[in-house]
PDB file of N, CA and C in Angstrom:
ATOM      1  N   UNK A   1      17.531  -4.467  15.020  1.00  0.00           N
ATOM      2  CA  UNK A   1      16.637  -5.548  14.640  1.00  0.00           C
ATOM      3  C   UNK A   1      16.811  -5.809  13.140  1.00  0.00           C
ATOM      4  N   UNK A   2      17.122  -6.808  12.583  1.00  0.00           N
ATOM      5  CA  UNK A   2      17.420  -7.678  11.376  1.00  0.00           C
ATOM      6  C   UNK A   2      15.627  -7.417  10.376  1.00  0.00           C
ATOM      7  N   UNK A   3      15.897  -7.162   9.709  1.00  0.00           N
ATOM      8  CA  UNK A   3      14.482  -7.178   8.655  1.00  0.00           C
ATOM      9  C   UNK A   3      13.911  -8.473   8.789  1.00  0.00           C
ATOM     10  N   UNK A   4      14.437  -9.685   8.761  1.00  0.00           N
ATOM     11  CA  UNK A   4      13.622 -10.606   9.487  1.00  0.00           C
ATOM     12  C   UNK A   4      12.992 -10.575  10.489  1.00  0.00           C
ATOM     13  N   UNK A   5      13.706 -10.027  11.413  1.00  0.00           N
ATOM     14  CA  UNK A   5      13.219  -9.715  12.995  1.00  0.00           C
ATOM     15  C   UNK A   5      11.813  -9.197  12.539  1.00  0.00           C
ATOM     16  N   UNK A   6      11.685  -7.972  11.662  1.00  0.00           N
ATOM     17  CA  UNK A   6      10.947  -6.649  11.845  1.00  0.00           C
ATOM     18  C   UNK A   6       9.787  -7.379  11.003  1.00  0.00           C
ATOM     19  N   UNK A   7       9.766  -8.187  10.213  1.00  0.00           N
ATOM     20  CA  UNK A   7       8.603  -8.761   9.096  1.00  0.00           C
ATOM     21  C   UNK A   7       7.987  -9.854  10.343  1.00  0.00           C
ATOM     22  N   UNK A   8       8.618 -10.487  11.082  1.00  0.00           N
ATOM     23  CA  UNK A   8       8.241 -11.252  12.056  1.00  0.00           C
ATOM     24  C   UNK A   8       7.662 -10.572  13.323  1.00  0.00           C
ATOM     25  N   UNK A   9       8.276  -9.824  13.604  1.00  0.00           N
ATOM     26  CA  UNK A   9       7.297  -8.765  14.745  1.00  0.00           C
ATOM     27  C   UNK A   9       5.789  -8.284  14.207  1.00  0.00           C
ATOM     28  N   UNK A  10       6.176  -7.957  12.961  1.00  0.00           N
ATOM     29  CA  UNK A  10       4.481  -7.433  12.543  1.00  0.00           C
ATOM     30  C   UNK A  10       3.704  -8.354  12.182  1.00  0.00           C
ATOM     31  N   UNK A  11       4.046  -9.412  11.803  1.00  0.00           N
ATOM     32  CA  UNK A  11       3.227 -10.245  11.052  1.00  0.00           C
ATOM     33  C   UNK A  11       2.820 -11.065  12.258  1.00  0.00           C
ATOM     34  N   UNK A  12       3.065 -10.774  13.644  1.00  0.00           N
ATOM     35  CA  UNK A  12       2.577 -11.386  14.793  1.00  0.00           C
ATOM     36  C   UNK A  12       1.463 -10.712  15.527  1.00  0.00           C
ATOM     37  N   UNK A  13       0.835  -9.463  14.461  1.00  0.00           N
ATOM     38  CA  UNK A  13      -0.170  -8.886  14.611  1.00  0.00           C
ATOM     39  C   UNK A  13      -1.364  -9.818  13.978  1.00  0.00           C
ATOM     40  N   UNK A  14      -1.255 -11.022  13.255  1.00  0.00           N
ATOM     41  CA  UNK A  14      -1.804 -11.423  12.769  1.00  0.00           C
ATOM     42  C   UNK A  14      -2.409 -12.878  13.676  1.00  0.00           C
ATOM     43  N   UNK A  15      -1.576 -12.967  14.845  1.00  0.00           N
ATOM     44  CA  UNK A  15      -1.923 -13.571  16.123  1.00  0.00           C
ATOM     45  C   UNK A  15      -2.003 -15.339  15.105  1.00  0.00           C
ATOM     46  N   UNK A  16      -0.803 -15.047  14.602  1.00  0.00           N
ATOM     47  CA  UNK A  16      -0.796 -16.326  13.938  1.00  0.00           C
ATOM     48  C   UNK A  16      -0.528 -17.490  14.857  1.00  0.00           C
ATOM     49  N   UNK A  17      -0.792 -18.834  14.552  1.00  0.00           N
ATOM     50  CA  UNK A  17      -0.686 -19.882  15.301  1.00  0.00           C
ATOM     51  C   UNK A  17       0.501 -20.773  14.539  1.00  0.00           C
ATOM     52  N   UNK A  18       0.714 -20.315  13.737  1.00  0.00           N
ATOM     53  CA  UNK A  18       2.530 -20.888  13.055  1.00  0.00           C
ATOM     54  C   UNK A  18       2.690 -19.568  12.799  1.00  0.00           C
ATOM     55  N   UNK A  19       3.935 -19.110  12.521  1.00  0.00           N
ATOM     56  CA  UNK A  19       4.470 -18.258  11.568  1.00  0.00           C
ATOM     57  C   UNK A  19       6.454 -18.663  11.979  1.00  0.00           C
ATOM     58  N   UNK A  20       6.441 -18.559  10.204  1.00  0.00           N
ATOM     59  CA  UNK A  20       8.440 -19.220   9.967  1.00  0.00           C
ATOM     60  C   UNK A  20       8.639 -18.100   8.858  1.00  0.00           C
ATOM     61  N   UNK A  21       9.504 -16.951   9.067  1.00  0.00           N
ATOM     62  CA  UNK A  21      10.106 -16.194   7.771  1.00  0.00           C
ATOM     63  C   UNK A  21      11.512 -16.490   7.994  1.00  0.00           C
ATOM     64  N   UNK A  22      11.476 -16.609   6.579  1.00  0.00           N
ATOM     65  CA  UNK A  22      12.862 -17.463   6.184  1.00  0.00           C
ATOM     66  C   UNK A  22      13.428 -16.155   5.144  1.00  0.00           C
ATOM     67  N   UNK A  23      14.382 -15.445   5.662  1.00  0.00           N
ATOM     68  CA  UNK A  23      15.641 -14.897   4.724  1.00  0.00           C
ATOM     69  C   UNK A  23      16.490 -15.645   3.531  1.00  0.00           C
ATOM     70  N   UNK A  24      15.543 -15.986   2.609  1.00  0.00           N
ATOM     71  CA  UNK A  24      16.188 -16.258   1.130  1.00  0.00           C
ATOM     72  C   UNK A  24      16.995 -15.298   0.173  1.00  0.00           C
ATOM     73  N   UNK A  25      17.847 -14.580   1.060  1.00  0.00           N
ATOM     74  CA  UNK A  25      18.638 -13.511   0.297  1.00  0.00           C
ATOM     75  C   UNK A  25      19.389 -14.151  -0.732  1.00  0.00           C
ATOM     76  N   UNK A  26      20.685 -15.470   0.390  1.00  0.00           N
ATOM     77  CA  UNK A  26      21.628 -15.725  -0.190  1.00  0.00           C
ATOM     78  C   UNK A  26      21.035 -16.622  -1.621  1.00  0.00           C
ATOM     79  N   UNK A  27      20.147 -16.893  -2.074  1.00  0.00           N
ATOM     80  CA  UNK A  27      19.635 -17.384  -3.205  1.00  0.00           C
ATOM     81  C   UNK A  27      19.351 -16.232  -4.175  1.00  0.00           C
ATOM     82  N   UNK A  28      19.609 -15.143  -3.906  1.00  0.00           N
ATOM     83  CA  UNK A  28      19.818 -14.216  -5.036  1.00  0.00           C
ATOM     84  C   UNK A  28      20.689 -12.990  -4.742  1.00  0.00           C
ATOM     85  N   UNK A  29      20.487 -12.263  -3.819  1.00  0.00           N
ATOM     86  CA  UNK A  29      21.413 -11.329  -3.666  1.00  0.00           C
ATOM     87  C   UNK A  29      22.528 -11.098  -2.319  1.00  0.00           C
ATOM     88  N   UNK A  30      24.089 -11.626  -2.324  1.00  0.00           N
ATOM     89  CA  UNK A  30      24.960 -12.250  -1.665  1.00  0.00           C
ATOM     90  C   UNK A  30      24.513 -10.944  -0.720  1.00  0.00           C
ATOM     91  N   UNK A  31      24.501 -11.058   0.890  1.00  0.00           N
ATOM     92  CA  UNK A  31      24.813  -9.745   1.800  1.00  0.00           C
ATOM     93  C   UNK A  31      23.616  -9.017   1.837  1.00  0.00           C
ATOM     94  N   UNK A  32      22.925  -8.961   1.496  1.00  0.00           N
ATOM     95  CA  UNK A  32      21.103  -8.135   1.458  1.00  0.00           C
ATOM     96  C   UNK A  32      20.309  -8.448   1.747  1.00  0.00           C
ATOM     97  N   UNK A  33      19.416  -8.475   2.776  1.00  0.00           N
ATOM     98  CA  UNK A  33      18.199  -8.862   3.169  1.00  0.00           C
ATOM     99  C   UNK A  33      16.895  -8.090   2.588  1.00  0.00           C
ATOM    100  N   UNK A  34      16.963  -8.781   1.341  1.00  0.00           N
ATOM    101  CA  UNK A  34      16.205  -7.972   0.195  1.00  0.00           C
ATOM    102  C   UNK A  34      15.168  -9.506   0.155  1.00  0.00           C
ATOM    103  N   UNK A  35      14.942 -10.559  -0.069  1.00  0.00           N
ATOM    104  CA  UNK A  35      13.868 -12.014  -0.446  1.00  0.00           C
ATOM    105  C   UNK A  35      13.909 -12.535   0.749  1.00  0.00           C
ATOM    106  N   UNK A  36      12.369 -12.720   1.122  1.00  0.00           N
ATOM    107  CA  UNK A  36      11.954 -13.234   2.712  1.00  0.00           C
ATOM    108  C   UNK A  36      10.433 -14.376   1.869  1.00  0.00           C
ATOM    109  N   UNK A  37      10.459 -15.398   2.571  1.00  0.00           N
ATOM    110  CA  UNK A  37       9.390 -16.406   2.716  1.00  0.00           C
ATOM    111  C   UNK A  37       8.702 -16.309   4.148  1.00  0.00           C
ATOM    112  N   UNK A  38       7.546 -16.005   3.648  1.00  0.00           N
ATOM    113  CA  UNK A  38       6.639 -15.895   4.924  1.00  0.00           C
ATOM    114  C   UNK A  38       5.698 -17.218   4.702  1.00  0.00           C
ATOM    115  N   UNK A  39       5.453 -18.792   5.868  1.00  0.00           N
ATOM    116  CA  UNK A  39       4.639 -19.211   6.335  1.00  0.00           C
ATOM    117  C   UNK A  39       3.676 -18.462   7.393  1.00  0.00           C
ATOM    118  N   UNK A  40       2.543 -17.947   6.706  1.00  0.00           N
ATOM    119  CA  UNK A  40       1.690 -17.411   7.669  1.00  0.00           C
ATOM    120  C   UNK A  40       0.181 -18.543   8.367  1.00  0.00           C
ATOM    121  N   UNK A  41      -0.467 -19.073   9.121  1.00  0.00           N
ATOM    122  CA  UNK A  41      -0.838 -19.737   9.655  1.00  0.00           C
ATOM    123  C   UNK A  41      -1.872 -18.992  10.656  1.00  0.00           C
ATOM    124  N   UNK A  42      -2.938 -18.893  10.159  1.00  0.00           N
ATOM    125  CA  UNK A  42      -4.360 -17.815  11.033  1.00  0.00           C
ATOM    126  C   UNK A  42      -5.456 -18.153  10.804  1.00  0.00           C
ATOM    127  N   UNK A  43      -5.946 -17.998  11.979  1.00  0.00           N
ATOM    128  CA  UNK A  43      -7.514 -18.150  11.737  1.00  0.00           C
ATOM    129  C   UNK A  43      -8.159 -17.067  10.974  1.00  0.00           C
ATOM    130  N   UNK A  44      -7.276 -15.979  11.111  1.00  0.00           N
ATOM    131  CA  UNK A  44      -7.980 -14.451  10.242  1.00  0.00           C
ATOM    132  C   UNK A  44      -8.162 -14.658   9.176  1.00  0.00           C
ATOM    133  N   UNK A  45      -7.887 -15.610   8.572  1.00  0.00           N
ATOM    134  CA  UNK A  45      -7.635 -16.286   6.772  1.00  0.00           C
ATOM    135  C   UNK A  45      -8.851 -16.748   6.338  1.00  0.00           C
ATOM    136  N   UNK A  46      -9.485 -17.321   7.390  1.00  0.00           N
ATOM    137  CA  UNK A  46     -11.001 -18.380   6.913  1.00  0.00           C
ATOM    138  C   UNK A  46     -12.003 -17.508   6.144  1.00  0.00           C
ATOM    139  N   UNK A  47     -12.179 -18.139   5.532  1.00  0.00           N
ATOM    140  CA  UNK A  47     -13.251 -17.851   4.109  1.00  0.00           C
ATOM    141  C   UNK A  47     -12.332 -16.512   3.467  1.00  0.00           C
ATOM    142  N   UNK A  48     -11.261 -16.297   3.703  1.00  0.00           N
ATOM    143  CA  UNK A  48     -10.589 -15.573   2.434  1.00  0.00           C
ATOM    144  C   UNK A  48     -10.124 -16.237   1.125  1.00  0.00           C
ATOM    145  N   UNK A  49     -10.137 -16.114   0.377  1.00  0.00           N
ATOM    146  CA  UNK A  49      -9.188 -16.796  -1.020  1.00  0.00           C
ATOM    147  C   UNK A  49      -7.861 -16.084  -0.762  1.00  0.00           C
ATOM    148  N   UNK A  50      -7.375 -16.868  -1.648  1.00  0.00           N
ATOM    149  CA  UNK A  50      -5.593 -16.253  -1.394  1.00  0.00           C
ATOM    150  C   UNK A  50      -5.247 -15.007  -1.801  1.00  0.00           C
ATOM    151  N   UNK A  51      -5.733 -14.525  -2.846  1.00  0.00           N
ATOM    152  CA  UNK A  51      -5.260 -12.686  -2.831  1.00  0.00           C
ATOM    153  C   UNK A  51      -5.992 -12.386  -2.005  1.00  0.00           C
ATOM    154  N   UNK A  52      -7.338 -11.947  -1.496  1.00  0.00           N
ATOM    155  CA  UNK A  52      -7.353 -11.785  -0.131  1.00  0.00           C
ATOM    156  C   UNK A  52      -6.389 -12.030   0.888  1.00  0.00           C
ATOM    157  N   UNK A  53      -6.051 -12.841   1.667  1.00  0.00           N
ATOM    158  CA  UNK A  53      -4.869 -13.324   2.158  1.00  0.00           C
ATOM    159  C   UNK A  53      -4.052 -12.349   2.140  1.00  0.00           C
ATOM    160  N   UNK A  54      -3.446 -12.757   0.925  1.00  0.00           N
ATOM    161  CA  UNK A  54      -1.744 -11.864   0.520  1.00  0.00           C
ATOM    162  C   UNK A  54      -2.560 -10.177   0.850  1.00  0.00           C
ATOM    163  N   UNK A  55      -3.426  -9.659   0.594  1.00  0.00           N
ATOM    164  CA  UNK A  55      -3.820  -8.670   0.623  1.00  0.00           C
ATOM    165  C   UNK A  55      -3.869  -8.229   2.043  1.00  0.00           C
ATOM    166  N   UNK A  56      -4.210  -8.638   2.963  1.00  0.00           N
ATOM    167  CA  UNK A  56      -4.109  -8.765   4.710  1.00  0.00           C
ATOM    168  C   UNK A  56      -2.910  -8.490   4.845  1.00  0.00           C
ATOM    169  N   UNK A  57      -2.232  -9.639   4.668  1.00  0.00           N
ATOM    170  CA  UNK A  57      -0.526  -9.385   4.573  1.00  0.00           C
ATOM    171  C   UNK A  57       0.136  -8.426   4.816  1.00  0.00           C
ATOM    172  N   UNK A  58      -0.492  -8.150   3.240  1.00  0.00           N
ATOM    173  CA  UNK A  58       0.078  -6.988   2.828  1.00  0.00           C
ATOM    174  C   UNK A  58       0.055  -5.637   3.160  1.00  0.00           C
ATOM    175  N   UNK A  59      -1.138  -5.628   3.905  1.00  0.00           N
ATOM    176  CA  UNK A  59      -1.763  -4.226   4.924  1.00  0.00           C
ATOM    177  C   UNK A  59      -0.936  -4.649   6.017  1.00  0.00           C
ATOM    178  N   UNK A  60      -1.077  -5.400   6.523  1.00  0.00           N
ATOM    179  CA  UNK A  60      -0.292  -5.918   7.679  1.00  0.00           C
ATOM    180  C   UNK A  60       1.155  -5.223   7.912  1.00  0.00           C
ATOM    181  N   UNK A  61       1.687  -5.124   7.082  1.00  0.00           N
ATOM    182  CA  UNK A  61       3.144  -4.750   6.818  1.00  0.00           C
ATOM    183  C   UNK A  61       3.415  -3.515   6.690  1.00  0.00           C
ATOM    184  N   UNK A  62       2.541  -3.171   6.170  1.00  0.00           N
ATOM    185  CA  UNK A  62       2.339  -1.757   5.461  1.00  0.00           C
ATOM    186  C   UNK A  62       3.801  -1.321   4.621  1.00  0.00           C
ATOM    187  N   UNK A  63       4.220   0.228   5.144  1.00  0.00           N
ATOM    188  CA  UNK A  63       5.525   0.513   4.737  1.00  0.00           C
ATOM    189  C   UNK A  63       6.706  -0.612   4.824  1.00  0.00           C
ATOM    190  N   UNK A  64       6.558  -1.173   5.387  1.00  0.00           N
ATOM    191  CA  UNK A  64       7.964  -2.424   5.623  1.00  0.00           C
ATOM    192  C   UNK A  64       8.083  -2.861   4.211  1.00  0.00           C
ATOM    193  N   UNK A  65       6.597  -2.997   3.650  1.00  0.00           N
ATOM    194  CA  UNK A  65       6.725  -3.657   2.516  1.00  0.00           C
ATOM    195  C   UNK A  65       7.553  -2.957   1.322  1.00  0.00           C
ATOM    196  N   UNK A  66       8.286  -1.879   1.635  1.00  0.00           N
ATOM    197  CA  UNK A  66       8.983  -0.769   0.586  1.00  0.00           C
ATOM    198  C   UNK A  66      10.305  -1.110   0.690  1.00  0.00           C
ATOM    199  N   UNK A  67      11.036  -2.043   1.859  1.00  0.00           N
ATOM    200  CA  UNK A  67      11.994  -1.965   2.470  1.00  0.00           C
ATOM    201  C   UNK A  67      12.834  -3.384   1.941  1.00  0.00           C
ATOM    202  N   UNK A  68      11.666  -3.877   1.371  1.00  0.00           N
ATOM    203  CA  UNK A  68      13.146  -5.317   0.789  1.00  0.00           C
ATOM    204  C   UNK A  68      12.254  -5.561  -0.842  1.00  0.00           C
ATOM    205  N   UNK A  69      13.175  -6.651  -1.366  1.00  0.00           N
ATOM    206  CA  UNK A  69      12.604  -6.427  -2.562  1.00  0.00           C
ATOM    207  C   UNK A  69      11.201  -7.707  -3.156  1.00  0.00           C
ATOM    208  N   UNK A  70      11.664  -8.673  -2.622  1.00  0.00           N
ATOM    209  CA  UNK A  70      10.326 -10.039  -2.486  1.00  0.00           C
ATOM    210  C   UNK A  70       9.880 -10.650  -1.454  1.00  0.00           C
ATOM    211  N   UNK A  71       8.480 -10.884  -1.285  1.00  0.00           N
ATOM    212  CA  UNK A  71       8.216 -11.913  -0.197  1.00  0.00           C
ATOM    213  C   UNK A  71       7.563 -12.967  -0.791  1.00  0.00           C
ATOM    214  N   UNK A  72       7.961 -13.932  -0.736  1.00  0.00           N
ATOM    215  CA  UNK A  72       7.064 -15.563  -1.008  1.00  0.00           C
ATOM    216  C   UNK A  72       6.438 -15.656   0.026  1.00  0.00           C
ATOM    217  N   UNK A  73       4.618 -15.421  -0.364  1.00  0.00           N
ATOM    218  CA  UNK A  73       3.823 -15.596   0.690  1.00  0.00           C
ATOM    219  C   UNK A  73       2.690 -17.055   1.123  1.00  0.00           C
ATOM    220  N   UNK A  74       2.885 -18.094   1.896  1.00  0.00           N
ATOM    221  CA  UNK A  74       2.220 -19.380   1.738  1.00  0.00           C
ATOM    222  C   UNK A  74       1.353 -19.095   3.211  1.00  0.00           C
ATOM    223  N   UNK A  75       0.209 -18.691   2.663  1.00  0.00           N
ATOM    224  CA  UNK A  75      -0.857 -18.635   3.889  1.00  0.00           C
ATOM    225  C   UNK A  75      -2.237 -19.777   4.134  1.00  0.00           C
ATOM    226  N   UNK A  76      -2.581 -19.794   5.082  1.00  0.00           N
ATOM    227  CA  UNK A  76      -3.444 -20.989   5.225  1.00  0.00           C
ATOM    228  C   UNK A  76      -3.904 -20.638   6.732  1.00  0.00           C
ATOM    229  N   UNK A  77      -5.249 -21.437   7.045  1.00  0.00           N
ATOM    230  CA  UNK A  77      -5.944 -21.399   7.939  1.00  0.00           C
ATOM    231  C   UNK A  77      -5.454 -22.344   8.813  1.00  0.00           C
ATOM    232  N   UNK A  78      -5.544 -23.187  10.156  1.00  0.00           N
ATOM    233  CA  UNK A  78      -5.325 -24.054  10.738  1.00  0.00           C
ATOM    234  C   UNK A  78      -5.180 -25.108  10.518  1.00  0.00           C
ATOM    235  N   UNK A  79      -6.693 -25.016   9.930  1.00  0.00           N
ATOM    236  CA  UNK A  79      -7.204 -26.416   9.374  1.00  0.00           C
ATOM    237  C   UNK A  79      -6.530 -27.256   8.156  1.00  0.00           C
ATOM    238  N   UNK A  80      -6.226 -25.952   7.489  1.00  0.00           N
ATOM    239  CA  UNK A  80      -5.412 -25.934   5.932  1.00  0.00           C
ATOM    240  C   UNK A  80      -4.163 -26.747   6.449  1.00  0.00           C
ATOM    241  N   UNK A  81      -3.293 -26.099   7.455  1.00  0.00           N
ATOM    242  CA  UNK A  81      -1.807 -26.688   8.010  1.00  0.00           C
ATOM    243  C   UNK A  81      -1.845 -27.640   8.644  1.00  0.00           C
ATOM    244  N   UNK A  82      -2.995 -28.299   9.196  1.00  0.00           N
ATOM    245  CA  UNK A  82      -3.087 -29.325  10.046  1.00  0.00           C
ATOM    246  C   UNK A  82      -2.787 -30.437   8.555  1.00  0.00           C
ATOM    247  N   UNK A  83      -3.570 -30.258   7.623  1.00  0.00           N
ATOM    248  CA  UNK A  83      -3.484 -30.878   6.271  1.00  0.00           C
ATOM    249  C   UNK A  83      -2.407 -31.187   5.440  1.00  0.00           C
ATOM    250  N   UNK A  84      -1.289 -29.907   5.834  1.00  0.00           N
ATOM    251  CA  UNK A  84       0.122 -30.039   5.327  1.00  0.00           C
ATOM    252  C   UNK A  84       1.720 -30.374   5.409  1.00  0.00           C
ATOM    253  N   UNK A  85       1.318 -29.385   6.993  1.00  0.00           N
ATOM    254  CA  UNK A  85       2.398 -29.511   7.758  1.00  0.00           C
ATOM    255  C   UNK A  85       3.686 -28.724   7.285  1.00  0.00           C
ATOM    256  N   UNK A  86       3.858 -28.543   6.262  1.00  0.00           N
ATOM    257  CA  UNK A  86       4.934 -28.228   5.155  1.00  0.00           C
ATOM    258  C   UNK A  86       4.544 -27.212   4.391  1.00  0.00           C
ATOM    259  N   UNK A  87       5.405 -25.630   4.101  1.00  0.00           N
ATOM    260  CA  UNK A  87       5.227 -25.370   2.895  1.00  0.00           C
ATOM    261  C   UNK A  87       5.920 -25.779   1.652  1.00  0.00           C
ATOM    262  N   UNK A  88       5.636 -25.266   0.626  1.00  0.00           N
ATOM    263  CA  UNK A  88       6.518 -25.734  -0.625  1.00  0.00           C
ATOM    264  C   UNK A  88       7.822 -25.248  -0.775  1.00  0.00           C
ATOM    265  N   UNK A  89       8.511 -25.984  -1.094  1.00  0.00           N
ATOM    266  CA  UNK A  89      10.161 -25.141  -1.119  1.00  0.00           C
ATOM    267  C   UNK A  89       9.985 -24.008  -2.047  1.00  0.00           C
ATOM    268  N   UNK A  90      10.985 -23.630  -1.846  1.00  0.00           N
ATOM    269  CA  UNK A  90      11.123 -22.375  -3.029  1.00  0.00           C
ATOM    270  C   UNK A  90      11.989 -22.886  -4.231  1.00  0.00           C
ATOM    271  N   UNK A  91      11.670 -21.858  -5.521  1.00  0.00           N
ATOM    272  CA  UNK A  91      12.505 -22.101  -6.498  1.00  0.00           C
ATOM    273  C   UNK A  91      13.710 -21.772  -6.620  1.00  0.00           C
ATOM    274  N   UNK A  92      15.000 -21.780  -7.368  1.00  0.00           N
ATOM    275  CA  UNK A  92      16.268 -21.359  -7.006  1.00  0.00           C
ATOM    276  C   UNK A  92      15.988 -20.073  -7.743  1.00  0.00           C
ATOM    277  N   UNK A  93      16.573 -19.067  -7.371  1.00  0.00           N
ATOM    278  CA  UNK A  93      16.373 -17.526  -8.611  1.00  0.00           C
ATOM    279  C   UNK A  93      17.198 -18.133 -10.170  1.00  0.00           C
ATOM    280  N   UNK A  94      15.849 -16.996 -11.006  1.00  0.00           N
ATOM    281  CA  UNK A  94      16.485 -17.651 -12.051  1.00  0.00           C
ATOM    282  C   UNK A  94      17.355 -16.672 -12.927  1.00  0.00           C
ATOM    283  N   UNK A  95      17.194 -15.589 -11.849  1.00  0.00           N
ATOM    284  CA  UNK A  95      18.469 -13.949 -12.227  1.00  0.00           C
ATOM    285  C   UNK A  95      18.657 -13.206 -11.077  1.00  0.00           C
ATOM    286  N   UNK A  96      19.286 -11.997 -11.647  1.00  0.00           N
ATOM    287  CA  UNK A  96      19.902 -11.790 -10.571  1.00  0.00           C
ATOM    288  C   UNK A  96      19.257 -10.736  -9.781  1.00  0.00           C
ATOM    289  N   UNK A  97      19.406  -9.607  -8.948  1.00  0.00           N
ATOM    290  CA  UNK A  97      18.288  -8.414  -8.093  1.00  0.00           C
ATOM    291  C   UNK A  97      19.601  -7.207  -8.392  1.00  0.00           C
ATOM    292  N   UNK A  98      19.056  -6.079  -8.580  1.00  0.00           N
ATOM    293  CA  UNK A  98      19.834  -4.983  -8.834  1.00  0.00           C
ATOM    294  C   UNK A  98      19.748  -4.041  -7.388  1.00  0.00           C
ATOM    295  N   UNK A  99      18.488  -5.268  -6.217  1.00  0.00           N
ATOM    296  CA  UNK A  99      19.037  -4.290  -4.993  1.00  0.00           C
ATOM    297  C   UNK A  99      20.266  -4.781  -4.459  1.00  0.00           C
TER     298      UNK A  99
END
């Protein structure tokens, strides 16, 4: 199972109603599945603020989270995505990763 696979299996503990992780390696480190973008999409989110949020997440994952080196996290409630549809692109790296 691909570290994408494995961030996507758990984060489906979160009984999300979207979820898209996107492997943004090749934007910084060629061959490594070290930078992942997580669209997360839950009702578990409502009345959290966003470090809350990322903080869920982030329990969510637990140890996995030791195993690559960034996640870009864009979380939102239903209601929030019904509003957007879209997350924000990402930025290009602006150096390089020594994993």
């Amino acid at each position: 199972m691909t570290m994408q696979q494995r961030i996507e299996s758990t984060l489906g503990l979160l009984q999300p109603e979207h979820l898209q992780v996107l492997d943004e390696s090749h934007m910084h480190s060629r061959g490594l599945q070290t930078h992942f973008k997580a669209v997360v999409v839950s009702q578990q989110f409502e009345g959290l603020n966003r470090v809350k949020r990322h903080q869920k997440v982030y329990g969510t994952l637990g140890e996995l989270m030791g195993e690559f080196h960034a996640l870009a996290l864009h979380t939102y409630t239903p209601e929030e995505w019904a509003q957007m549809e879209a997350a924000p692109a990402s930025p290009t790296c602006a150096g390089g990763s020594s994993h």
